[in-house]
C-alpha atoms as a PDB file:
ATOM      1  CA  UNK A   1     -52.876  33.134 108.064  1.00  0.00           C
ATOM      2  CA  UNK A   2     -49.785  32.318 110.593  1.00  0.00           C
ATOM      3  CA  UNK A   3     -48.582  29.253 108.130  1.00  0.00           C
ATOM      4  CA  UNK A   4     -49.123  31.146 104.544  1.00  0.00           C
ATOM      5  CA  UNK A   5     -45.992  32.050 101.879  1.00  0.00           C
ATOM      6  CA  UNK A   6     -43.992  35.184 103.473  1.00  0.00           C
ATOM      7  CA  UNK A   7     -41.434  35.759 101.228  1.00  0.00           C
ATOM      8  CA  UNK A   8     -41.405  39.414 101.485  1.00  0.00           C
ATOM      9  CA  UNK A   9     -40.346  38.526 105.396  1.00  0.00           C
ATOM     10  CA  UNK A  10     -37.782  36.442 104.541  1.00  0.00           C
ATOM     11  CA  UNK A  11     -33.733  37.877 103.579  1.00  0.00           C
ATOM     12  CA  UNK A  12     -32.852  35.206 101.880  1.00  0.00           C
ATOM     13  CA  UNK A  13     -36.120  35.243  99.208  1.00  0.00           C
ATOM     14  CA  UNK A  14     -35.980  39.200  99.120  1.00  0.00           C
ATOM     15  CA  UNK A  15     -32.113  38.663  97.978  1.00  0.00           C
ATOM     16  CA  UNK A  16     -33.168  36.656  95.382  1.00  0.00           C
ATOM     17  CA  UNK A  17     -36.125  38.656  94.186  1.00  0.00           C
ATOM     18  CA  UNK A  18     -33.359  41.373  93.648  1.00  0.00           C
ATOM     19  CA  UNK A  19     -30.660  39.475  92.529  1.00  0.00           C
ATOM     20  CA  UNK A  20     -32.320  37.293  90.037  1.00  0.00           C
ATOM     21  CA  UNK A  21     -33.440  40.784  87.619  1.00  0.00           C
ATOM     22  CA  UNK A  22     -29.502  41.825  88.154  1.00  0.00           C
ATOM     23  CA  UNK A  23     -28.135  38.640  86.839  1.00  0.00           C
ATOM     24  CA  UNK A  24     -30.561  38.056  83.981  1.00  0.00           C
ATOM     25  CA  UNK A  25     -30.005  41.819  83.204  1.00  0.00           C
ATOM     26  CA  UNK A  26     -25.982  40.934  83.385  1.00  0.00           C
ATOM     27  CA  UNK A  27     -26.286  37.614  81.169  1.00  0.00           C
ATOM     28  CA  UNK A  28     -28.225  39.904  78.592  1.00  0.00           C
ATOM     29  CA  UNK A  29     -26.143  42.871  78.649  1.00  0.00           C
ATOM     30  CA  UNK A  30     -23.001  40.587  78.306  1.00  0.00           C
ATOM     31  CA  UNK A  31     -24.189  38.823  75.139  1.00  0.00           C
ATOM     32  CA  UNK A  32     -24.094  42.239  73.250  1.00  0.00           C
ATOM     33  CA  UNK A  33     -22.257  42.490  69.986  1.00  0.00           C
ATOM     34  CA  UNK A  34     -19.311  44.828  71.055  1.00  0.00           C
ATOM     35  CA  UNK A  35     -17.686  45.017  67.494  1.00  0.00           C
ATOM     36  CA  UNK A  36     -18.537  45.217  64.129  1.00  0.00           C
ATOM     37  CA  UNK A  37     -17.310  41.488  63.841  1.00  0.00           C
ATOM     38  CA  UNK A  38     -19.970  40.650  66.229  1.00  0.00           C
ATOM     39  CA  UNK A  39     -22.804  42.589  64.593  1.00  0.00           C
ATOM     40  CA  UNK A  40     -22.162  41.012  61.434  1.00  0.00           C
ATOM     41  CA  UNK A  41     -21.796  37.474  63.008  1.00  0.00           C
ATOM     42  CA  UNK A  42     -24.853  37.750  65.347  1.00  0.00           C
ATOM     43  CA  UNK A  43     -27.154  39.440  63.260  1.00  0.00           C
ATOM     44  CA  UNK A  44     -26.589  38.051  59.486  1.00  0.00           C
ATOM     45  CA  UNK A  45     -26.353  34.607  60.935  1.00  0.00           C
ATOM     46  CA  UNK A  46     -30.177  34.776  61.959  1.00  0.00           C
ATOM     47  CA  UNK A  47     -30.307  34.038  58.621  1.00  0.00           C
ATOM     48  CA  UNK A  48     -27.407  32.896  56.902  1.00  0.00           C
ATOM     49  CA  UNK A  49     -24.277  30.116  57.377  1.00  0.00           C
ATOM     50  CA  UNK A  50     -21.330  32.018  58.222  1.00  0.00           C
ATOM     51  CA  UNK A  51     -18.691  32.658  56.319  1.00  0.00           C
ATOM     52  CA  UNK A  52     -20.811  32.790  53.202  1.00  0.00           C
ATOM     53  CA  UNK A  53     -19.096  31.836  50.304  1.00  0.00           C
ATOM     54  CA  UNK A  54     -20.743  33.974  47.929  1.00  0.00           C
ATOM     55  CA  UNK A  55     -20.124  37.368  49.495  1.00  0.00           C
ATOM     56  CA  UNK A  56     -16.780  36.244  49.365  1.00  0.00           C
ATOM     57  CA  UNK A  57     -17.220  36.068  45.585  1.00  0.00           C
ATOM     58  CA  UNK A  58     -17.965  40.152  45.637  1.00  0.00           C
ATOM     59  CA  UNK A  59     -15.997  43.092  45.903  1.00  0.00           C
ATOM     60  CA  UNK A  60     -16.275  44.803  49.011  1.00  0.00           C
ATOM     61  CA  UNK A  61     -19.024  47.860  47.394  1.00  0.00           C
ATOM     62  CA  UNK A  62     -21.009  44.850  46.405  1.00  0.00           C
ATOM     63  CA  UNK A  63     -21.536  43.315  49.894  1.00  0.00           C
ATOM     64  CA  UNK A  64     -22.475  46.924  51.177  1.00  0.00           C
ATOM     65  CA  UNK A  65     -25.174  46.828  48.619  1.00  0.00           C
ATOM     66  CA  UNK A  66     -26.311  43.334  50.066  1.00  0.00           C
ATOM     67  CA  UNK A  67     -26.849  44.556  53.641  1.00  0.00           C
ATOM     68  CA  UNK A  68     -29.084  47.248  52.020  1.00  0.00           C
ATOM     69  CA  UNK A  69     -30.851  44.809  50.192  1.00  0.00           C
ATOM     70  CA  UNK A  70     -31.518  42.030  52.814  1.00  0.00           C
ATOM     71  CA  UNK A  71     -33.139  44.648  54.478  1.00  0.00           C
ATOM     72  CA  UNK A  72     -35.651  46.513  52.400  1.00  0.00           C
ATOM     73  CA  UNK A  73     -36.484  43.219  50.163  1.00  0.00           C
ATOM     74  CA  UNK A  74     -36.142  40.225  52.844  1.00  0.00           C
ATOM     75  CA  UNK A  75     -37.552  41.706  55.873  1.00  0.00           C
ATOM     76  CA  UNK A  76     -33.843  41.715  57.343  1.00  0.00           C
ATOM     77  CA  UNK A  77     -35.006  45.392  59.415  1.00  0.00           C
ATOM     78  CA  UNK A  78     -36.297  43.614  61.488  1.00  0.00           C
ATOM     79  CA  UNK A  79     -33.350  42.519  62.768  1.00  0.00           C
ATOM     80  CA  UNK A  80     -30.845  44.961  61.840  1.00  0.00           C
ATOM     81  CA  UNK A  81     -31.729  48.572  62.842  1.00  0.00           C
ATOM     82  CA  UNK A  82     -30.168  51.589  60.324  1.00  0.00           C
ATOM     83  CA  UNK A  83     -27.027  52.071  63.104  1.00  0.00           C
ATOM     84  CA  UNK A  84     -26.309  48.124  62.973  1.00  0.00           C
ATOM     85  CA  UNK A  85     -26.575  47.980  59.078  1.00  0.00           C
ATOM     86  CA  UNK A  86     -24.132  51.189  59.210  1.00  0.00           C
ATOM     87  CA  UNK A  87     -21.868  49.250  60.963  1.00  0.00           C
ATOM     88  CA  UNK A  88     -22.165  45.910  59.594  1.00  0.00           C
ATOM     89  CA  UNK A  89     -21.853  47.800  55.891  1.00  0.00           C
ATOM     90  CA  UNK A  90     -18.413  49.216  57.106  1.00  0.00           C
ATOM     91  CA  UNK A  91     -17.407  45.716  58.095  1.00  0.00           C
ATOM     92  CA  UNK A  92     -17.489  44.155  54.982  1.00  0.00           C
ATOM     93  CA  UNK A  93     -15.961  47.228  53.192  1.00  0.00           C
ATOM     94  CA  UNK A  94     -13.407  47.690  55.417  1.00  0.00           C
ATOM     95  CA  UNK A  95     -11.920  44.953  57.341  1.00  0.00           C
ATOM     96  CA  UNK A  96     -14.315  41.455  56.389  1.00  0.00           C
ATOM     97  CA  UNK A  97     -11.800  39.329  54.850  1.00  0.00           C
ATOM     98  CA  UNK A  98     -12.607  36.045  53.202  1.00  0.00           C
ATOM     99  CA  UNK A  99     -10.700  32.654  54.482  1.00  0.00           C
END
C-alpha cells in the first residue's frame, strides 16, 4: 500500500494532530467565567434577558432567594453547580447593581 494516507509519517499532519486538541482546549479554557460578573452573565442568561428588570425590583436578600429557587424548582442545577450558585448569590447581594 505504497500510495495509501500516511499521516502518522508526515510532520506537518502529526503537528496538527497535536496542535488542534491544544487550541480547542485553549479556546475552551479561555471562555471561562473568571468573575462573579461572568458567572451570573453566562449562566442566568441560558435562560433569561440580561439585565432583568424585575430582580432589579428586589432587595438584594430577595435575589439570593431567586438563585435558590431557579434551581431546585426550574431545573436551573443543571446549569449552575452549588459553588457557581454560591457565587452568583454573593453577586447580587453584594456588588449587582441595577442601571
Amino acid at each position: 500500500m505504497e500510495n495509501g494516507f500516511r499521516c502518522y509519517r508526515d510532520r506537518r499532519c502529526v503537528l496538527v494532530l497535536i496542535l488542534l486538541p491544544v487550541m480547542l482546549f485553549g479556546w475552551w479554557w479561555g471562555h471561562l467565567p473568571r468573575t462573579p460578573k461572568e458567572y451570573f452573565q453566562v449562566r442566568c442568561a441560558n435562560c433569561h434577558d440580561l439585565p432583568s428588570k424585575d430582580l432589579c425590583k428586589r432587595s438584594r436578600e430577595e435575589r439570593a432567594g431567586i438563585v435558590h429557587a431557579m434551581r431546585t424548582l426550574h431545573g436551573a442545577a443543571e446549569v449552575i453547580d452549588e459553588e457557581e450558585a454560591l457565587i452568583i448569590t454573593t453577586y447580587l447581594k453584594e456588588s449587582f447593581t441595577c442601571p
